[in-house]
C-alpha atoms as a PDB file:
ATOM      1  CA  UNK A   1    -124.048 147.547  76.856  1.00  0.00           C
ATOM      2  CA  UNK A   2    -121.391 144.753  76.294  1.00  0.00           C
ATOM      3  CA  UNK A   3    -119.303 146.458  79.105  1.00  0.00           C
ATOM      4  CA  UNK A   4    -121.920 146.208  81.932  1.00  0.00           C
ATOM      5  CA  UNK A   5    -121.335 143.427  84.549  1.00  0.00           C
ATOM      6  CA  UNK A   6    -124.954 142.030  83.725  1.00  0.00           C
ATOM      7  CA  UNK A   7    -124.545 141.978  80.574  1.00  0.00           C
ATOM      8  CA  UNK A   8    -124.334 138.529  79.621  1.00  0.00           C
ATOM      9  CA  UNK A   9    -126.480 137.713  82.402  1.00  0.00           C
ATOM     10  CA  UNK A  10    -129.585 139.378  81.264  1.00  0.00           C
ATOM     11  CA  UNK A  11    -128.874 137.844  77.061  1.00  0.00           C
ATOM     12  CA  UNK A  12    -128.833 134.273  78.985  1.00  0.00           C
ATOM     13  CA  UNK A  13    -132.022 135.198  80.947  1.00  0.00           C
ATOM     14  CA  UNK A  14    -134.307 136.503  78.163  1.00  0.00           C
ATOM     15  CA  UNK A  15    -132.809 133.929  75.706  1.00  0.00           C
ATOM     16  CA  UNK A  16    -133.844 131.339  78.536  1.00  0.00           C
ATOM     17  CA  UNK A  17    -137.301 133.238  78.617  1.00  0.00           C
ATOM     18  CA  UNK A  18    -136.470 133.433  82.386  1.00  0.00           C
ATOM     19  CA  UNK A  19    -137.160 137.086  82.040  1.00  0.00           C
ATOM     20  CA  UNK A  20    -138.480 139.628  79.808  1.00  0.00           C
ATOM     21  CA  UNK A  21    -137.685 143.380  79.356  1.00  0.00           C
ATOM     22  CA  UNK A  22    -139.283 146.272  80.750  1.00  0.00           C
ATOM     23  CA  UNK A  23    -140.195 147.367  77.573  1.00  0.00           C
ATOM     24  CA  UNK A  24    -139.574 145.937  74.280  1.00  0.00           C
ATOM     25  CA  UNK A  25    -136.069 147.503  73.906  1.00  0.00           C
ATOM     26  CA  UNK A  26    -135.034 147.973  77.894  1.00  0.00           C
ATOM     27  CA  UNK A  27    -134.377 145.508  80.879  1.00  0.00           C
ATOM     28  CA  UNK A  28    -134.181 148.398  83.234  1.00  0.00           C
ATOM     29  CA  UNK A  29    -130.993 146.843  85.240  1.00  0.00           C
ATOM     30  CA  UNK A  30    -131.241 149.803  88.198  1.00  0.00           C
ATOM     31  CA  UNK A  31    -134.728 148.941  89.176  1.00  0.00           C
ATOM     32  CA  UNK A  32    -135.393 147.369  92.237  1.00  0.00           C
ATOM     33  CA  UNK A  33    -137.127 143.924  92.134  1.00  0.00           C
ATOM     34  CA  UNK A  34    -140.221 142.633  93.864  1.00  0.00           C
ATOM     35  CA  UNK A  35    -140.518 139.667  94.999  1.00  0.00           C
ATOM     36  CA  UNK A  36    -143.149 138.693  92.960  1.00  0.00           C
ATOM     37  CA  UNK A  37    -140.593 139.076  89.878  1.00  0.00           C
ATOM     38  CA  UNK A  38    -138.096 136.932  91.635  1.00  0.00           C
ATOM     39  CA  UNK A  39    -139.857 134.261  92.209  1.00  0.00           C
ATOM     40  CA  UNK A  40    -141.410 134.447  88.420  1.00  0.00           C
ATOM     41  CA  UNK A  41    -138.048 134.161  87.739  1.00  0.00           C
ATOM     42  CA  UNK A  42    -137.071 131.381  89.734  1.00  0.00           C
ATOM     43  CA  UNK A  43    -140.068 129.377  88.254  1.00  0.00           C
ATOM     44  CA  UNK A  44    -139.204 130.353  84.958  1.00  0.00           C
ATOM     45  CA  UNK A  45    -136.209 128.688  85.226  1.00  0.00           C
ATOM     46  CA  UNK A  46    -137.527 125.656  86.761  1.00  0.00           C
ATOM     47  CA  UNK A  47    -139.055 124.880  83.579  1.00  0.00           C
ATOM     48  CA  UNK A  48    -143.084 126.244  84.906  1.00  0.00           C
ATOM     49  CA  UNK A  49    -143.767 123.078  86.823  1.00  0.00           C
ATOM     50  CA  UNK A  50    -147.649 122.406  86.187  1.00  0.00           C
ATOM     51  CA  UNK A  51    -149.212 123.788  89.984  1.00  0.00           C
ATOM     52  CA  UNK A  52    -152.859 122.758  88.367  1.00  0.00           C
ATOM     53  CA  UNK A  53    -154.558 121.657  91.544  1.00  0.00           C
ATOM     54  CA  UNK A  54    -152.249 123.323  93.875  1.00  0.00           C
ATOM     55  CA  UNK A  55    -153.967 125.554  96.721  1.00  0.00           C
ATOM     56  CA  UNK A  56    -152.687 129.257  96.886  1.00  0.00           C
ATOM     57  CA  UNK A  57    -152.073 129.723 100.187  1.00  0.00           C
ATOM     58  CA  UNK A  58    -151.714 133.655 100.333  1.00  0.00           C
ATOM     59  CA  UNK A  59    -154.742 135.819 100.603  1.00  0.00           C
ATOM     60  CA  UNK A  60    -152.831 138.831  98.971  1.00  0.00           C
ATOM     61  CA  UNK A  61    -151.874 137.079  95.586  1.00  0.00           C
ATOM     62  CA  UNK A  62    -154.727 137.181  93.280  1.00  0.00           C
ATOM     63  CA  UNK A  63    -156.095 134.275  91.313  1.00  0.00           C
ATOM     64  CA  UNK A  64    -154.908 136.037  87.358  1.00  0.00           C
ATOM     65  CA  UNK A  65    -152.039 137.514  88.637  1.00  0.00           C
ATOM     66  CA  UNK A  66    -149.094 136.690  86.301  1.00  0.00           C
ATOM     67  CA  UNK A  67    -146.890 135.490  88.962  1.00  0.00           C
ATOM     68  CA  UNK A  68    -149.798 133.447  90.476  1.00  0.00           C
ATOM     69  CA  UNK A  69    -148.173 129.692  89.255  1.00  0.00           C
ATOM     70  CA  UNK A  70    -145.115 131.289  90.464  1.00  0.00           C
ATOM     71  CA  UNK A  71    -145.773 131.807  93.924  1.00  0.00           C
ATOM     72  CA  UNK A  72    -147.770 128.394  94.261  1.00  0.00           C
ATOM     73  CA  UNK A  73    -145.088 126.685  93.213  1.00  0.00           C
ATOM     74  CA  UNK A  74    -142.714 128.175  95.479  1.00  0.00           C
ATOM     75  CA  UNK A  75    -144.787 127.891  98.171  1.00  0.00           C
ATOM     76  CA  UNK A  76    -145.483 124.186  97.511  1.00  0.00           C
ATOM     77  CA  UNK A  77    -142.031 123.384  97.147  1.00  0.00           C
ATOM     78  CA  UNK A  78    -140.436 125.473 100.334  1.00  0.00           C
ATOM     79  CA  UNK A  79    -138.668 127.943  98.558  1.00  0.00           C
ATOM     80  CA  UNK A  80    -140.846 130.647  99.823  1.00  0.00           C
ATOM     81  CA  UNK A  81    -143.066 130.918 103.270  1.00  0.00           C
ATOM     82  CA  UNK A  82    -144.181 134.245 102.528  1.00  0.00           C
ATOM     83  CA  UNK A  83    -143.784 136.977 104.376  1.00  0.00           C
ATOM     84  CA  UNK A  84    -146.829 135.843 107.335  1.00  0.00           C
ATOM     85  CA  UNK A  85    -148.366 132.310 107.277  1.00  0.00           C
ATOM     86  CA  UNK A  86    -151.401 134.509 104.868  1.00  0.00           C
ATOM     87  CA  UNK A  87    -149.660 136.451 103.062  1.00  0.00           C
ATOM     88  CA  UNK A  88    -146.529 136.488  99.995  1.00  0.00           C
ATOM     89  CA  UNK A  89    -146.325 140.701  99.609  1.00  0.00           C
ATOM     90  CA  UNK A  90    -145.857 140.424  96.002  1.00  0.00           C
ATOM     91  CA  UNK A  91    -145.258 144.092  95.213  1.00  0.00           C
ATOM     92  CA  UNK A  92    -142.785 144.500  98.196  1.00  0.00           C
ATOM     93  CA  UNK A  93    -139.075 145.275  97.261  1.00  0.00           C
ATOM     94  CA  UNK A  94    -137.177 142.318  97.604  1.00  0.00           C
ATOM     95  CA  UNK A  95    -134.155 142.592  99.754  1.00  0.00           C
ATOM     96  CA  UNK A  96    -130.919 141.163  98.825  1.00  0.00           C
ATOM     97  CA  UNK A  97    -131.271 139.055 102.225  1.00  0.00           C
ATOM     98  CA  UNK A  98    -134.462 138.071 100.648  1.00  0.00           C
ATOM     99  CA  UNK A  99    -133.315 136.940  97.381  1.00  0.00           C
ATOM    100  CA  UNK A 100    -130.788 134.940  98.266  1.00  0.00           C
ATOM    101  CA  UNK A 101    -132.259 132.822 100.681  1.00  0.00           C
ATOM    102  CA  UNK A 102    -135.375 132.389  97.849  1.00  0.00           C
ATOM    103  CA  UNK A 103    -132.395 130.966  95.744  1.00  0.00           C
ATOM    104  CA  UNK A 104    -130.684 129.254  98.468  1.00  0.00           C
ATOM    105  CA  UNK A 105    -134.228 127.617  98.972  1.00  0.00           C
ATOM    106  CA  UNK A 106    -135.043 126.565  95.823  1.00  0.00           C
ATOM    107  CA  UNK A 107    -131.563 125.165  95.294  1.00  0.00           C
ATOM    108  CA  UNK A 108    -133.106 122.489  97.844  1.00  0.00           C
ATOM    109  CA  UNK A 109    -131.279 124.120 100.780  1.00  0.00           C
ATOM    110  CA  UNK A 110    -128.042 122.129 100.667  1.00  0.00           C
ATOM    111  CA  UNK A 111    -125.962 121.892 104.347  1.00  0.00           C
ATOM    112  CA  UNK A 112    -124.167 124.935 104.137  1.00  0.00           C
ATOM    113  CA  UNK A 113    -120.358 124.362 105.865  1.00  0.00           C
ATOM    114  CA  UNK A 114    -119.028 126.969 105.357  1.00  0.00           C
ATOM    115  CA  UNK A 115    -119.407 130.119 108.003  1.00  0.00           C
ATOM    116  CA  UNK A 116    -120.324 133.831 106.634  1.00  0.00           C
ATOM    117  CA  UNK A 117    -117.824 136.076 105.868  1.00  0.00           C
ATOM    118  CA  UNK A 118    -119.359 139.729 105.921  1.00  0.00           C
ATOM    119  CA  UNK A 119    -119.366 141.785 108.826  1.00  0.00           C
ATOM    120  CA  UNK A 120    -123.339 142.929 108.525  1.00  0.00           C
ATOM    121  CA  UNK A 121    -124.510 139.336 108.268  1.00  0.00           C
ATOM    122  CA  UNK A 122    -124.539 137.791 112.086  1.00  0.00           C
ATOM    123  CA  UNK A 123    -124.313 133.995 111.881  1.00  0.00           C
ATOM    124  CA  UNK A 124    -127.713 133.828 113.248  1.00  0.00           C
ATOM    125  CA  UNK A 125    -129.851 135.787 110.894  1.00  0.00           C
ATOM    126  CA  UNK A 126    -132.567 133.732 109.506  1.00  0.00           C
ATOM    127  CA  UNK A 127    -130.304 134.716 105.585  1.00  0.00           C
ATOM    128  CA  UNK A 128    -126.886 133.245 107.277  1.00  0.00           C
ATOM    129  CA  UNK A 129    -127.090 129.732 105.690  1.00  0.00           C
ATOM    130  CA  UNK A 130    -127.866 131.202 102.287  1.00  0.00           C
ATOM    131  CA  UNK A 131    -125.640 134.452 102.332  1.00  0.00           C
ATOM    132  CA  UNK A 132    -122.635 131.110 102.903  1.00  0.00           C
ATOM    133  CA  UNK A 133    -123.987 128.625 100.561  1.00  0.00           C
ATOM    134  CA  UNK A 134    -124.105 131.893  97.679  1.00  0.00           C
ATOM    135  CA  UNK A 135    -120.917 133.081  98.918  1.00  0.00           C
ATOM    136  CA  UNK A 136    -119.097 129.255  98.736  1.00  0.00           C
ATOM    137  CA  UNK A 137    -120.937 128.145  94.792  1.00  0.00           C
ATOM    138  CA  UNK A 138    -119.942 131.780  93.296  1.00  0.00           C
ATOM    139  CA  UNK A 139    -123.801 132.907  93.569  1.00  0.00           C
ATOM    140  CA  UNK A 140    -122.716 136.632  95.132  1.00  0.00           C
ATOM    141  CA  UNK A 141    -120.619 138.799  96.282  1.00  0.00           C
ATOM    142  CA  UNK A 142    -120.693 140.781  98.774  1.00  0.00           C
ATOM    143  CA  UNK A 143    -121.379 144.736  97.778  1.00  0.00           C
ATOM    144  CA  UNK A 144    -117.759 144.646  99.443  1.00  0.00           C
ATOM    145  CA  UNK A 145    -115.039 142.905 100.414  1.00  0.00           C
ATOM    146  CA  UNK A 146    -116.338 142.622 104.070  1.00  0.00           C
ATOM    147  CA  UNK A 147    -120.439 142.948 103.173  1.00  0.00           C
ATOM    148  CA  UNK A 148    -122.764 141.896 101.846  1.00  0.00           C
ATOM    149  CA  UNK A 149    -126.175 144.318 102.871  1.00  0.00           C
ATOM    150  CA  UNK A 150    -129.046 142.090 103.427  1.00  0.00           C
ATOM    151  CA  UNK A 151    -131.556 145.203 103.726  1.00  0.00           C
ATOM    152  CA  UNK A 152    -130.484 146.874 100.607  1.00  0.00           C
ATOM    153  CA  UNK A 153    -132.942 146.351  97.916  1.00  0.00           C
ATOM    154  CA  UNK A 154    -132.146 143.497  94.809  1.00  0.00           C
ATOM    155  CA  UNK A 155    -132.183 145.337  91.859  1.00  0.00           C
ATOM    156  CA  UNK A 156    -133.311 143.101  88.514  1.00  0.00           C
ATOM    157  CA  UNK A 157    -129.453 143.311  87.497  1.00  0.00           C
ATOM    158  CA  UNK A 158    -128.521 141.657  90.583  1.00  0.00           C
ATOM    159  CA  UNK A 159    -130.669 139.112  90.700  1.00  0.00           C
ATOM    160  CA  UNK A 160    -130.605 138.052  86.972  1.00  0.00           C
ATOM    161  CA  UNK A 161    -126.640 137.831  87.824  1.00  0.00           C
ATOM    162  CA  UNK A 162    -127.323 135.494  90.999  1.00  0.00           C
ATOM    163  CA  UNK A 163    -129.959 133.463  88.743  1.00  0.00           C
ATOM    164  CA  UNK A 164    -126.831 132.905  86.060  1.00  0.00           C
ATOM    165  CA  UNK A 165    -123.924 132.373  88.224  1.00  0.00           C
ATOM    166  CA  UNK A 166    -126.114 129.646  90.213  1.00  0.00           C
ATOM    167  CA  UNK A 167    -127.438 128.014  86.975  1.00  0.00           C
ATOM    168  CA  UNK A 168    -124.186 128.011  84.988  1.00  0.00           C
END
């Protein structure tokens, strides 16, 4: 509906072909992410880079997968290490910690100066340098004024919002 806070996030993400409903007539806003949608995502809106002749480094993606291209080209250009040095875990939830650092990443990683801001985010969590640099360009918000809850999982609402605020 016009009145939902995605909204205009998720008509700039299927008009950018960045994502695709759940259906033909639902985006399903509630539903919790996996991380190999996110990184389709994230690949999507890089344009799908040609990864012909790039290795797949992760014994747990298949070779016809539909994210397949997506996960070689994160993992060729450091936006993801996967969750070992073998494997991605495509059909894992993606955690909000997760996500952000997979945008942080494939924003190139820029020096973060700022410090974080949210209580349940300790400045040495491997997320800290993303949580800031999302926090400081307008990326996210916390899920409160004082947090931001890495563990909780990124639903396809959120992350189509952190996609749009970080691309626009």
């Amino acid at each position: 509906k016009p009145t939902d806070y995605f909204y205009n996030p998720v008509k700039w993400a299927v008009n950018k072909n960045i994502t695709k409903g759940t259906s033909a007539t639902t985006f399903s806003p509630y539903k919790t992410c996996t991380r190999a949608e996110i990184v389709t995502f994230l690949y999507r809106l890089a344009g799908e880079p040609d990864v012909s002749g790039t290795a797949l480094p992760f014994t747990d993606v298949a070779e016809d997968a539909y994210y397949t291209d997506a996960v070689k080209w994160a993992a060729a250009n450091g936006v993801t290490a996967g969750t070992s040095a073998t494997t991605f875990s495509p059909n894992d939830t993606c955690t909000r910690a997760q996500a952000v650092t997979l945008l942080y990443n494939a924003a190139g990683a820029p020096a973060v100066s700022d410090t974080v801001s949210f209580a349940d985010v300790a400045a040495d969590a491997y997320y800290a340098d993303a949580v800031a640099w999302a926090a400081a360009n307008g990326v996210t918000v916390g899920t409160s004024a004082t947090t931001f809850s890495p563990d909780d999982a990124c639903t396809r609402g959120q992350i189509v919002c952190m996609l749009y605020r970080g691309d626009t």
